[in-house]
C-alpha atoms as a PDB file:
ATOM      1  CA  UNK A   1       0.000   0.000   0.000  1.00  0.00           C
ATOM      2  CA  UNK A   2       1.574   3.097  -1.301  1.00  0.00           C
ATOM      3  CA  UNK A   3       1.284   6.194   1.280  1.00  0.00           C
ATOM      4  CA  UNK A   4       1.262   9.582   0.534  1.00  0.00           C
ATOM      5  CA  UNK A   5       2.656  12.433   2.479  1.00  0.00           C
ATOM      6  CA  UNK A   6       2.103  15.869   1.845  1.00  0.00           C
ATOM      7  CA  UNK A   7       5.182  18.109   0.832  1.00  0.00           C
ATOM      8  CA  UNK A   8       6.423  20.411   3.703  1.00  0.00           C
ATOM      9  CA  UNK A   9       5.899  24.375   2.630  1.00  0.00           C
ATOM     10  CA  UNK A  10       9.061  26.936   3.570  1.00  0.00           C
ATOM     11  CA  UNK A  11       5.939  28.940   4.341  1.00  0.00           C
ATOM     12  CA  UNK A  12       8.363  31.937   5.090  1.00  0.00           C
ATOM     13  CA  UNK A  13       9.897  31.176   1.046  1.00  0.00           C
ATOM     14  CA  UNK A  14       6.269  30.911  -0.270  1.00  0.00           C
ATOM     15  CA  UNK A  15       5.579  33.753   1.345  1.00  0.00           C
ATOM     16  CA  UNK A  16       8.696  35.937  -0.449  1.00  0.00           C
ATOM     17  CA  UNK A  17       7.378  34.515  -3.470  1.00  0.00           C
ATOM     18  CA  UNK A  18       4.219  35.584  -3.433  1.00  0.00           C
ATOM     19  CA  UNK A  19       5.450  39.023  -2.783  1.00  0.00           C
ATOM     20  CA  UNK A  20       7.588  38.870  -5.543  1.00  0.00           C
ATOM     21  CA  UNK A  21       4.604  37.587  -8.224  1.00  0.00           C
ATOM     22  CA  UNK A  22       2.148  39.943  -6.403  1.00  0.00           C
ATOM     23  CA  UNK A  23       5.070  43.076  -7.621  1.00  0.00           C
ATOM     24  CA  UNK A  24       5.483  42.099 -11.028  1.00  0.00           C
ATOM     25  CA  UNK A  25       2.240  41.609 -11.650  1.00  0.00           C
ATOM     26  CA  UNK A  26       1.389  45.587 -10.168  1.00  0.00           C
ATOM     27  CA  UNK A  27       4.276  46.858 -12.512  1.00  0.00           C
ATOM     28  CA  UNK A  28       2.129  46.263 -14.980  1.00  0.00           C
ATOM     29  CA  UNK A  29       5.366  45.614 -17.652  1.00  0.00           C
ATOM     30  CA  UNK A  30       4.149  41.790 -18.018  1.00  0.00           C
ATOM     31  CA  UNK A  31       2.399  40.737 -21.320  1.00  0.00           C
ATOM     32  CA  UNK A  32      -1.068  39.038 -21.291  1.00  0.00           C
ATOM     33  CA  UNK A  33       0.782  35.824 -21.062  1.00  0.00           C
ATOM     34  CA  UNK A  34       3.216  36.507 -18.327  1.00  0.00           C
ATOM     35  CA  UNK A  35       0.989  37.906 -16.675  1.00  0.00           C
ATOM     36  CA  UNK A  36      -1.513  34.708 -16.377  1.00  0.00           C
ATOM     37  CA  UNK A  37       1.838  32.230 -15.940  1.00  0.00           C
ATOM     38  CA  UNK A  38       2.552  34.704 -12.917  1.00  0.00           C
ATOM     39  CA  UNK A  39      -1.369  34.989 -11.946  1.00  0.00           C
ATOM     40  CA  UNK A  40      -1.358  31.004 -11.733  1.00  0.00           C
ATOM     41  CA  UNK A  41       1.771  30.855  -9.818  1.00  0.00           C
ATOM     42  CA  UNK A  42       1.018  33.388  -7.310  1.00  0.00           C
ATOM     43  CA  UNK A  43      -2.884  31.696  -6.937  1.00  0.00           C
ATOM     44  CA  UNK A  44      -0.734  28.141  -6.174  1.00  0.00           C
ATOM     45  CA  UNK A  45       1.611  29.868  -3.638  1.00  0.00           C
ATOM     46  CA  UNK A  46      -1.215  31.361  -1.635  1.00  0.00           C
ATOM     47  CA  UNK A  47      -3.039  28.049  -1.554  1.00  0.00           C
ATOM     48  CA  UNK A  48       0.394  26.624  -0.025  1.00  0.00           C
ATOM     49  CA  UNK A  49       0.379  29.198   2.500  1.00  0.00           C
ATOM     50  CA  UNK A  50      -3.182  28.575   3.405  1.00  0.00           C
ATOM     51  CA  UNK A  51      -2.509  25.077   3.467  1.00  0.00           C
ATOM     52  CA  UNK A  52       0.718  25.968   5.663  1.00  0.00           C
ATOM     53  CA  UNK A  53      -0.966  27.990   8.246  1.00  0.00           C
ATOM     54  CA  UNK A  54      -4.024  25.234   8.249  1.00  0.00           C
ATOM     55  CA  UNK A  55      -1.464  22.435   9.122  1.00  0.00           C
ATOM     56  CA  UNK A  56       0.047  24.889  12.079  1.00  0.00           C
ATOM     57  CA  UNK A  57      -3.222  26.457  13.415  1.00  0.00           C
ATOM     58  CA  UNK A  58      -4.067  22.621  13.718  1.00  0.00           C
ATOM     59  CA  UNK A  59      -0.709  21.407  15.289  1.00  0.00           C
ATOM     60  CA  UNK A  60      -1.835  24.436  18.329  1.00  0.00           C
ATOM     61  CA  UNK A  61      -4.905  23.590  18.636  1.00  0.00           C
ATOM     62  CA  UNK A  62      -3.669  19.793  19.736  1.00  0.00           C
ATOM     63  CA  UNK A  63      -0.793  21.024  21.565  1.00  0.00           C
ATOM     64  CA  UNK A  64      -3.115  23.499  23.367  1.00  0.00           C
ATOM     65  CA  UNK A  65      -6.426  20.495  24.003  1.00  0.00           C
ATOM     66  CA  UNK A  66      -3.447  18.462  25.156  1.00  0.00           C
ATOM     67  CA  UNK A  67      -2.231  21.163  27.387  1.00  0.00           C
ATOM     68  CA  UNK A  68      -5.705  21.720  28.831  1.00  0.00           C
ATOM     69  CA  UNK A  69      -6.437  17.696  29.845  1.00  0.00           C
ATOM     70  CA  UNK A  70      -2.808  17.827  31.979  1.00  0.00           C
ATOM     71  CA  UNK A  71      -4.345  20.523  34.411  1.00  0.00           C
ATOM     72  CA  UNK A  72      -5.901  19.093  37.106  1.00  0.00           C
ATOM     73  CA  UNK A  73      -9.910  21.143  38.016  1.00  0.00           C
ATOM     74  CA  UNK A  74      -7.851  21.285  41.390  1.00  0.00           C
ATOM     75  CA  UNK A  75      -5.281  23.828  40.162  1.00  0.00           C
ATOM     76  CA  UNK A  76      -8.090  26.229  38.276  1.00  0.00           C
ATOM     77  CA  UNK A  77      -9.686  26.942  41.883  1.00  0.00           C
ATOM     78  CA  UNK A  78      -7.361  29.576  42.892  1.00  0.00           C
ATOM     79  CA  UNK A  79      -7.349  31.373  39.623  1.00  0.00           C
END
């Protein structure tokens, strides 16, 4: 059974990138073309990211429900 695994995003990279496509395409010196290659790219990065900051906002939400079962309804009283 073959397994898949999803390829890690250098969120921070993506993120440069996207700035980068996001310029060229508001210089306005692409051609029609260029400008939908660049268009496509920078709609795929921004996907990545979202898909990036999904994966993390998930990975807190765990480490924080995991966090909350270790306290003990004991140690809340004084708070």
């Amino acid at each position: 059974m073959a397994t898949t695994k999803k390829k890690s995003v250098d969120l921070e990279k993506s993120m440069q990138d996207l700035e980068k496509v996001v310029e060229q395409l508001e210089s306005g010196d692409l051609s029609l073309d260029k400008s939908l290659q660049q268009f496509e790219k920078g709609v795929k990065l921004s996907r990545d990211c979202q898909a990036a900051l999904t994966d993390a906002e998930q990975k807190v939400q765990v480490l924080l429900d995991s966090e909350l079962k270790d306290i003990a309804p004991e140690d809340l009283e004084g708070q």
